[in-house]
PDB file of N, CA and C in Angstrom:
ATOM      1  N   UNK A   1      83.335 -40.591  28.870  1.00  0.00           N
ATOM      2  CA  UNK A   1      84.532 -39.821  28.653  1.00  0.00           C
ATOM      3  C   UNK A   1      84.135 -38.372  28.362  1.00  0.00           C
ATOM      4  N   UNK A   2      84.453 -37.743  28.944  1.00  0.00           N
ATOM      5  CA  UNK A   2      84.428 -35.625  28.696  1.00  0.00           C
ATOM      6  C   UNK A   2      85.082 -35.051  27.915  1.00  0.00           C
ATOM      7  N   UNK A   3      84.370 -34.582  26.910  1.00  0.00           N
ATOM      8  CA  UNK A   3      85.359 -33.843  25.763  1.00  0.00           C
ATOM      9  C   UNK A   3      85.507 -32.677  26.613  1.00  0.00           C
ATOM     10  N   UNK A   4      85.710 -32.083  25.324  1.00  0.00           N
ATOM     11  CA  UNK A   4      86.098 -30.229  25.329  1.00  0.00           C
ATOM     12  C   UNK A   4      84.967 -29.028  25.706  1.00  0.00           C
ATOM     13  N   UNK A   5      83.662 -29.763  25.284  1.00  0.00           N
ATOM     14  CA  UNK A   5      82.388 -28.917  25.538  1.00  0.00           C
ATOM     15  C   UNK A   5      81.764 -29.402  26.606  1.00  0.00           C
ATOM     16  N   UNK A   6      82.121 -30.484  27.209  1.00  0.00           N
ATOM     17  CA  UNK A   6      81.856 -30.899  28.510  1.00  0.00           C
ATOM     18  C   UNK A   6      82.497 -30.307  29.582  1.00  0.00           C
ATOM     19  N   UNK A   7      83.116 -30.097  29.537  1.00  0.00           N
ATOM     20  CA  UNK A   7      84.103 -29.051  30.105  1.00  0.00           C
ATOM     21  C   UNK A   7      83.972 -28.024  30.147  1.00  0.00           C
ATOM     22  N   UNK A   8      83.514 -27.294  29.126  1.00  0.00           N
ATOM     23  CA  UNK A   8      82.998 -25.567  28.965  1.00  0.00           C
ATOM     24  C   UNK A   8      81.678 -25.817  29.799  1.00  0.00           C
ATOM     25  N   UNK A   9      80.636 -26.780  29.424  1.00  0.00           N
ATOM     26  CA  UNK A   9      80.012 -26.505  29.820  1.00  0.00           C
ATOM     27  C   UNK A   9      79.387 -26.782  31.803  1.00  0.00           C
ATOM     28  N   UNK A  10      80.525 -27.186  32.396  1.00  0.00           N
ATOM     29  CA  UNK A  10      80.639 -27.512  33.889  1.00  0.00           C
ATOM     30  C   UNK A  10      81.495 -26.109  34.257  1.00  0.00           C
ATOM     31  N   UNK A  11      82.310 -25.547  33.627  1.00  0.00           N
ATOM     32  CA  UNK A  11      82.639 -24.055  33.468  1.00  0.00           C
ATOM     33  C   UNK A  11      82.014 -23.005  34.058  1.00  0.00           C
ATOM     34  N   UNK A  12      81.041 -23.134  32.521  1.00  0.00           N
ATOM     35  CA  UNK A  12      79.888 -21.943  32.926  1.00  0.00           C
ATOM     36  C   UNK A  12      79.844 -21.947  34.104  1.00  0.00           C
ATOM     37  N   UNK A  13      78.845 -21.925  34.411  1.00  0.00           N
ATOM     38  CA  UNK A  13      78.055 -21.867  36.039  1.00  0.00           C
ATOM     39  C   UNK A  13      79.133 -21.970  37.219  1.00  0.00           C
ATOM     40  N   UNK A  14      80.548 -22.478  37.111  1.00  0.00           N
ATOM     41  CA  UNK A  14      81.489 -22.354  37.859  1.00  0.00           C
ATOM     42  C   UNK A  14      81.837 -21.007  37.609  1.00  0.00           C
ATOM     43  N   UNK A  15      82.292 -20.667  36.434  1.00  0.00           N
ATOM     44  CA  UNK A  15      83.194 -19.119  36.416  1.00  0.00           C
ATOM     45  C   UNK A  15      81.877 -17.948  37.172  1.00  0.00           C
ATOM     46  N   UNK A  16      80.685 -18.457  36.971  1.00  0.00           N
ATOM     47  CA  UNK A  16      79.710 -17.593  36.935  1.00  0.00           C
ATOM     48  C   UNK A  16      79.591 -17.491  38.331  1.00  0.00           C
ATOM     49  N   UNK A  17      78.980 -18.010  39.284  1.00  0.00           N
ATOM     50  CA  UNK A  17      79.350 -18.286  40.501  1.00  0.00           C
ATOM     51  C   UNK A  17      80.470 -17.919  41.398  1.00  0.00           C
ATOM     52  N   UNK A  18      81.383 -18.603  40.789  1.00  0.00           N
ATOM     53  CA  UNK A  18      82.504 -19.048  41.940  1.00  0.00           C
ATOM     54  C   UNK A  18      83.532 -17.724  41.494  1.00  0.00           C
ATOM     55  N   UNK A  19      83.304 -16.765  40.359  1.00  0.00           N
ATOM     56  CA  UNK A  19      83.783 -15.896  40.335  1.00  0.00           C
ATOM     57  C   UNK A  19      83.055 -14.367  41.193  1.00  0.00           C
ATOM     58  N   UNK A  20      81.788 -14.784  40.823  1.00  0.00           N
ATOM     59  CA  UNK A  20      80.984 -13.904  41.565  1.00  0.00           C
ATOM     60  C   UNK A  20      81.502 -14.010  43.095  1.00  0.00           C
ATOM     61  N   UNK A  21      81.291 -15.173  44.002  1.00  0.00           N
ATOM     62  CA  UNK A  21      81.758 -15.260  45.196  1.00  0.00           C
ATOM     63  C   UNK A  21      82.844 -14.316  45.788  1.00  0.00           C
ATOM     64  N   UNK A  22      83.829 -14.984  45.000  1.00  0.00           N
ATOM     65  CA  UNK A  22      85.699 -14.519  44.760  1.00  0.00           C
ATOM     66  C   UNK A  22      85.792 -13.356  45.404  1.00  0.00           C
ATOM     67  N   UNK A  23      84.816 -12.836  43.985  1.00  0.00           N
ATOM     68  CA  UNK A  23      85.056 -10.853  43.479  1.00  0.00           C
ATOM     69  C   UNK A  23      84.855 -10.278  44.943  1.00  0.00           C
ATOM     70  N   UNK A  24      83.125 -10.807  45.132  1.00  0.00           N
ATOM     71  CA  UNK A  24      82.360 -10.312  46.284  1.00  0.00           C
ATOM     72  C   UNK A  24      83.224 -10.322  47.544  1.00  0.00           C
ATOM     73  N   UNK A  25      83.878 -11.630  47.833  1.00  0.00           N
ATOM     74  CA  UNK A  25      84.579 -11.350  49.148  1.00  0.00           C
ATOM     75  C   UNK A  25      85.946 -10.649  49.069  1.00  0.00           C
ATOM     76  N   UNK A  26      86.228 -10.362  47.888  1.00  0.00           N
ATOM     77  CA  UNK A  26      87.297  -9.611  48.036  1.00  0.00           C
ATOM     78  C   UNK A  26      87.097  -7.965  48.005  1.00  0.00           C
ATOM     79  N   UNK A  27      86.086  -7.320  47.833  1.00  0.00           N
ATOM     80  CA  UNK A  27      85.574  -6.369  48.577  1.00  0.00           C
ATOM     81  C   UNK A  27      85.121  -5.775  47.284  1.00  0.00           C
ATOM     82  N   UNK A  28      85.111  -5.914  46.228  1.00  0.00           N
ATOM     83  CA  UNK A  28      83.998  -5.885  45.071  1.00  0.00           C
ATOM     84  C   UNK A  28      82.186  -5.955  45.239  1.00  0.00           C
ATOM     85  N   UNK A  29      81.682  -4.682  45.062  1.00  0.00           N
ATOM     86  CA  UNK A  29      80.153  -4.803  44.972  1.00  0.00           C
ATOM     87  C   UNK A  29      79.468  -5.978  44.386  1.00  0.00           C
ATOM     88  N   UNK A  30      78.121  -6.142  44.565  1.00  0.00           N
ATOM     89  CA  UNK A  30      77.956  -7.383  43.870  1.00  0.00           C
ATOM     90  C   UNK A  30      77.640  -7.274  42.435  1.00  0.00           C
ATOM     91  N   UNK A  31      77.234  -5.480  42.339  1.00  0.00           N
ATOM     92  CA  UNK A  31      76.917  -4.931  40.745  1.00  0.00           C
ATOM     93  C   UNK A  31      78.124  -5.149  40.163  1.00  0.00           C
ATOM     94  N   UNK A  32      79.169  -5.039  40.530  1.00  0.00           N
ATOM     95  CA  UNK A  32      80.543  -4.967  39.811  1.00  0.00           C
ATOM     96  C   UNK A  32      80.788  -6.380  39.472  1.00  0.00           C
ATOM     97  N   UNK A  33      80.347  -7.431  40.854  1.00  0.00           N
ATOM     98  CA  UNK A  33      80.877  -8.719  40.811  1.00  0.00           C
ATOM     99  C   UNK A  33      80.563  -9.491  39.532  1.00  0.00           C
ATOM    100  N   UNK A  34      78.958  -9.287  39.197  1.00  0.00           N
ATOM    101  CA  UNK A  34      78.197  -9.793  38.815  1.00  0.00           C
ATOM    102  C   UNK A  34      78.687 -10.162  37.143  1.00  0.00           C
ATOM    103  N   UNK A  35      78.355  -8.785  36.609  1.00  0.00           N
ATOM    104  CA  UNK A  35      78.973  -8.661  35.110  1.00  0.00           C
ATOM    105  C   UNK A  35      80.721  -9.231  34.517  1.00  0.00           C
ATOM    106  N   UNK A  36      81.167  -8.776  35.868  1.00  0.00           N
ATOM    107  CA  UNK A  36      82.975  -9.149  35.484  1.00  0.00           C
ATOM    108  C   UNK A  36      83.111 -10.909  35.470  1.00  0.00           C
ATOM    109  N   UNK A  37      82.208 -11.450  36.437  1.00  0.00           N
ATOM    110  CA  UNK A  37      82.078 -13.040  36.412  1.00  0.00           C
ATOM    111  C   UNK A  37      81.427 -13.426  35.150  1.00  0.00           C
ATOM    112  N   UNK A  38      80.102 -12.687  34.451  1.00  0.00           N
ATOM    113  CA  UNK A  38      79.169 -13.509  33.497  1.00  0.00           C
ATOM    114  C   UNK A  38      80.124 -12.956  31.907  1.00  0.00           C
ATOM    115  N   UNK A  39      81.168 -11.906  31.813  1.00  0.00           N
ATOM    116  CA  UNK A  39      81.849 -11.518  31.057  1.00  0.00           C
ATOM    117  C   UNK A  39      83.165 -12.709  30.985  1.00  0.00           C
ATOM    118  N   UNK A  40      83.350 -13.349  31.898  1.00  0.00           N
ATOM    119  CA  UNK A  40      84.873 -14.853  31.610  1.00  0.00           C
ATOM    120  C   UNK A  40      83.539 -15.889  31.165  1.00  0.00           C
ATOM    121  N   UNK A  41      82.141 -15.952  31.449  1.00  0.00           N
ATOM    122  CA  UNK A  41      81.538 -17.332  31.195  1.00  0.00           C
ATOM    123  C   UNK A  41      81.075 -16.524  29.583  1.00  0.00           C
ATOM    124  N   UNK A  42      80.872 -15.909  29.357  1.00  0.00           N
ATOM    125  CA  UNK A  42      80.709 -15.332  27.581  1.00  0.00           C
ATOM    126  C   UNK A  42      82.191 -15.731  27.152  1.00  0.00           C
ATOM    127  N   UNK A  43      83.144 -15.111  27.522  1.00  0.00           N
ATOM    128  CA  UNK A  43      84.399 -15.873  26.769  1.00  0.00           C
ATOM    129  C   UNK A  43      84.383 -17.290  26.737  1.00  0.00           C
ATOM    130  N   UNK A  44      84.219 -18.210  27.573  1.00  0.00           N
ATOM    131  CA  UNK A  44      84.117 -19.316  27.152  1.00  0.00           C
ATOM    132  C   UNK A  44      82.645 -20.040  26.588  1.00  0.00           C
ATOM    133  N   UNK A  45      82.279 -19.562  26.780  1.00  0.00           N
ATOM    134  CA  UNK A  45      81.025 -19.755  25.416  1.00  0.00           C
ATOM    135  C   UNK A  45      81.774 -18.743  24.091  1.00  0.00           C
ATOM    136  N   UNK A  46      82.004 -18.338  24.208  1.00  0.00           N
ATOM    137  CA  UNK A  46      82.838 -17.691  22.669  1.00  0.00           C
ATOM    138  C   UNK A  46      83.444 -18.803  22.224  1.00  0.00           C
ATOM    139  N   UNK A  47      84.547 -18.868  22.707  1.00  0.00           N
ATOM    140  CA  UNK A  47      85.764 -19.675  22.553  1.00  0.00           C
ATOM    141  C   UNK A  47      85.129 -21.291  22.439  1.00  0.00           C
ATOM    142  N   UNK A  48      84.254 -21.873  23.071  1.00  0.00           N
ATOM    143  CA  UNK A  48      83.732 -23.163  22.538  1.00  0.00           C
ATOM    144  C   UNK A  48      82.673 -22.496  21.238  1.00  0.00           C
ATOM    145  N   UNK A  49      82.441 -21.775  20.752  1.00  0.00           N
ATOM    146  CA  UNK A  49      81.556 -21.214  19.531  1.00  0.00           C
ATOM    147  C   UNK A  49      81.973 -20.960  18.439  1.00  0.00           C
ATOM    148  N   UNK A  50      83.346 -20.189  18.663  1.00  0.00           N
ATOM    149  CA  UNK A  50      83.872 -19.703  17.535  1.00  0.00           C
ATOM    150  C   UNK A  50      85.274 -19.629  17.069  1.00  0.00           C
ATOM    151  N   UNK A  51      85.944 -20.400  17.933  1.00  0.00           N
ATOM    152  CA  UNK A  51      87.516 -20.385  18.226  1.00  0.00           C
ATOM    153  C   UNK A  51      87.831 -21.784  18.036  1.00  0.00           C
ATOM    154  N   UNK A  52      87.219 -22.851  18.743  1.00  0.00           N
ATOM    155  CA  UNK A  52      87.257 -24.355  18.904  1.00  0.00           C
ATOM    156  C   UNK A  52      85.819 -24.807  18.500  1.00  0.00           C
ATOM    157  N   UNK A  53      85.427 -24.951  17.445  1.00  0.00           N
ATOM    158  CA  UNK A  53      83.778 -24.980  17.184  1.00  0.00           C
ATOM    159  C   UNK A  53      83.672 -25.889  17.206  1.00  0.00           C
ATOM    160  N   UNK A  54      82.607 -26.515  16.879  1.00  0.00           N
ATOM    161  CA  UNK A  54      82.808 -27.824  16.857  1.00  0.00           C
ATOM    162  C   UNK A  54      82.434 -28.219  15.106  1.00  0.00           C
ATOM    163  N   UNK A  55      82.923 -29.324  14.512  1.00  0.00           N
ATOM    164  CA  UNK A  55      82.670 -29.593  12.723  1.00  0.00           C
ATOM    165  C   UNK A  55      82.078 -30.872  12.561  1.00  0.00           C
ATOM    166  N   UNK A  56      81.196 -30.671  11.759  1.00  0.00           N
ATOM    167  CA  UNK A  56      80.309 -31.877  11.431  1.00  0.00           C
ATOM    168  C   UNK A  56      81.028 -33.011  11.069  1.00  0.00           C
ATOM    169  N   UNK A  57      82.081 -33.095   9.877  1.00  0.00           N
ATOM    170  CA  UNK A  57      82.613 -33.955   9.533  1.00  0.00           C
ATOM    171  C   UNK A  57      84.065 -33.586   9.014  1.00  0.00           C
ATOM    172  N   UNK A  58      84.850 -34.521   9.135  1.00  0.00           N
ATOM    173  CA  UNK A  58      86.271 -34.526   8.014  1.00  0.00           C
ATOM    174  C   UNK A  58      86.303 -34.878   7.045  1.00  0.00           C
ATOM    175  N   UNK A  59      85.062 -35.951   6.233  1.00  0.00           N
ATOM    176  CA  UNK A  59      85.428 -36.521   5.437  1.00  0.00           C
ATOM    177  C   UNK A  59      84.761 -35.423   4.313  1.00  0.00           C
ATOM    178  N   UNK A  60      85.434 -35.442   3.184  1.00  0.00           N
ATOM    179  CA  UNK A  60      85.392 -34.374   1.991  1.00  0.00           C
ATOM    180  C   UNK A  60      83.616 -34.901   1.079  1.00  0.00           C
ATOM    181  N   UNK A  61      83.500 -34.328   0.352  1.00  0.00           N
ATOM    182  CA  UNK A  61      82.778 -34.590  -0.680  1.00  0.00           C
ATOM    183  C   UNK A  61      83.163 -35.961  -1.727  1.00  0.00           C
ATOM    184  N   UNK A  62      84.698 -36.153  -2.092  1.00  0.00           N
ATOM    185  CA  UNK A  62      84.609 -36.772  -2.802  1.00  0.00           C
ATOM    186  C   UNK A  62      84.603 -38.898  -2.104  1.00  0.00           C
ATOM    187  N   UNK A  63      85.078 -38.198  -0.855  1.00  0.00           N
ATOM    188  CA  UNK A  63      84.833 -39.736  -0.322  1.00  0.00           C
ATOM    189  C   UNK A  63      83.683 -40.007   0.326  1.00  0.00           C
ATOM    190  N   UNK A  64      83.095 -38.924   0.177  1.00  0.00           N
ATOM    191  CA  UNK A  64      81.371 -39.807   0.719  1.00  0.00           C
ATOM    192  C   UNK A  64      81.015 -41.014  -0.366  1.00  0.00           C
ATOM    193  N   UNK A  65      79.788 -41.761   0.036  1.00  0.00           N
ATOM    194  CA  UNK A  65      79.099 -43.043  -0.528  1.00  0.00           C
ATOM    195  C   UNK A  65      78.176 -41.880  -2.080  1.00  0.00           C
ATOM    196  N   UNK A  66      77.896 -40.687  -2.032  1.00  0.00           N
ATOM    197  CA  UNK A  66      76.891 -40.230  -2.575  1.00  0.00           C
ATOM    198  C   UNK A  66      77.847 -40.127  -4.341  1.00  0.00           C
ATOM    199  N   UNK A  67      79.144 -39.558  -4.042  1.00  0.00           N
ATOM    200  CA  UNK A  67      79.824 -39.265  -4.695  1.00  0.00           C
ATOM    201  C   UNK A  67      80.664 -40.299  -5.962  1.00  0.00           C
ATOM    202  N   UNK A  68      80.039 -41.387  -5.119  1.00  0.00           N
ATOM    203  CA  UNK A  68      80.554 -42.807  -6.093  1.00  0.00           C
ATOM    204  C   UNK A  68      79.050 -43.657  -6.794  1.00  0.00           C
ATOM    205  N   UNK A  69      78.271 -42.470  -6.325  1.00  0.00           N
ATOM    206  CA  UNK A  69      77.291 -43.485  -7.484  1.00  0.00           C
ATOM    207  C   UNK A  69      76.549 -42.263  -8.556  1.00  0.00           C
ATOM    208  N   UNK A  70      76.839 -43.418  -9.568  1.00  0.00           N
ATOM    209  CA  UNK A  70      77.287 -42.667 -11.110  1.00  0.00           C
ATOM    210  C   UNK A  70      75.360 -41.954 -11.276  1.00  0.00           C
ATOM    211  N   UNK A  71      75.408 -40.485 -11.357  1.00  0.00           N
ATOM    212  CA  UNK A  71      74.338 -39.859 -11.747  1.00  0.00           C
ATOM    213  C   UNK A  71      73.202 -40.133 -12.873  1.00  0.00           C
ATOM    214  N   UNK A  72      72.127 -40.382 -12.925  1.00  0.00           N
ATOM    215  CA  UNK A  72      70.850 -40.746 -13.651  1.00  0.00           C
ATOM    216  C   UNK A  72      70.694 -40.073 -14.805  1.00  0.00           C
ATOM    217  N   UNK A  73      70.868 -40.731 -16.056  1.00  0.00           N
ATOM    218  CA  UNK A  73      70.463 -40.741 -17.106  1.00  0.00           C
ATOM    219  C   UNK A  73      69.152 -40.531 -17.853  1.00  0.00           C
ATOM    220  N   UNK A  74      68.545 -39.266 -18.071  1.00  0.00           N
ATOM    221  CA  UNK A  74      66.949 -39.060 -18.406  1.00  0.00           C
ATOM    222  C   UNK A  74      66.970 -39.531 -19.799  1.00  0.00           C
ATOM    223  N   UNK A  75      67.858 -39.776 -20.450  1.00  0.00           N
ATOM    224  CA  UNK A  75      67.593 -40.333 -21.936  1.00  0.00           C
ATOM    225  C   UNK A  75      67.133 -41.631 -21.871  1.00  0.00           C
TER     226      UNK A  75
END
């Protein structure tokens, strides 16, 4: 099953590419093509980085296993 970063990441190399192509045949240099295509594959590496990140966990501190066993006594 394909999440969300599976997806970004079949992206990349599509926007990068297939935008480059695009640009190029639409009468865009390839210096021009180049940067304006690898500038949409940085947005979505942004946007899977820092917008939709990804999070280790939901569960809090107090419902972990660590949090229910009663702390050590040096006396």
């Amino acid at each position: 099953m394909t999440n969300y970063y599976d997806i970004v990441l079949g992206l990349i190399p599509v926007a990068l590419l297939g935008l480059t192509a695009l640009l190029t045949t639409a009468g865009l240099g390839l210096t021009t093509a180049v940067p304006l295509a690898a500038s949409v594959s940085v947005a979505l590496i942004g946007h899977a980085m820092f917008v939709n990140g990804p999070v280790d966990s939901t569960e809090t501190p107090q419902q972990s296993s660590r949090s229910q066993v009663a702390p050590v006594n040096a006396d």
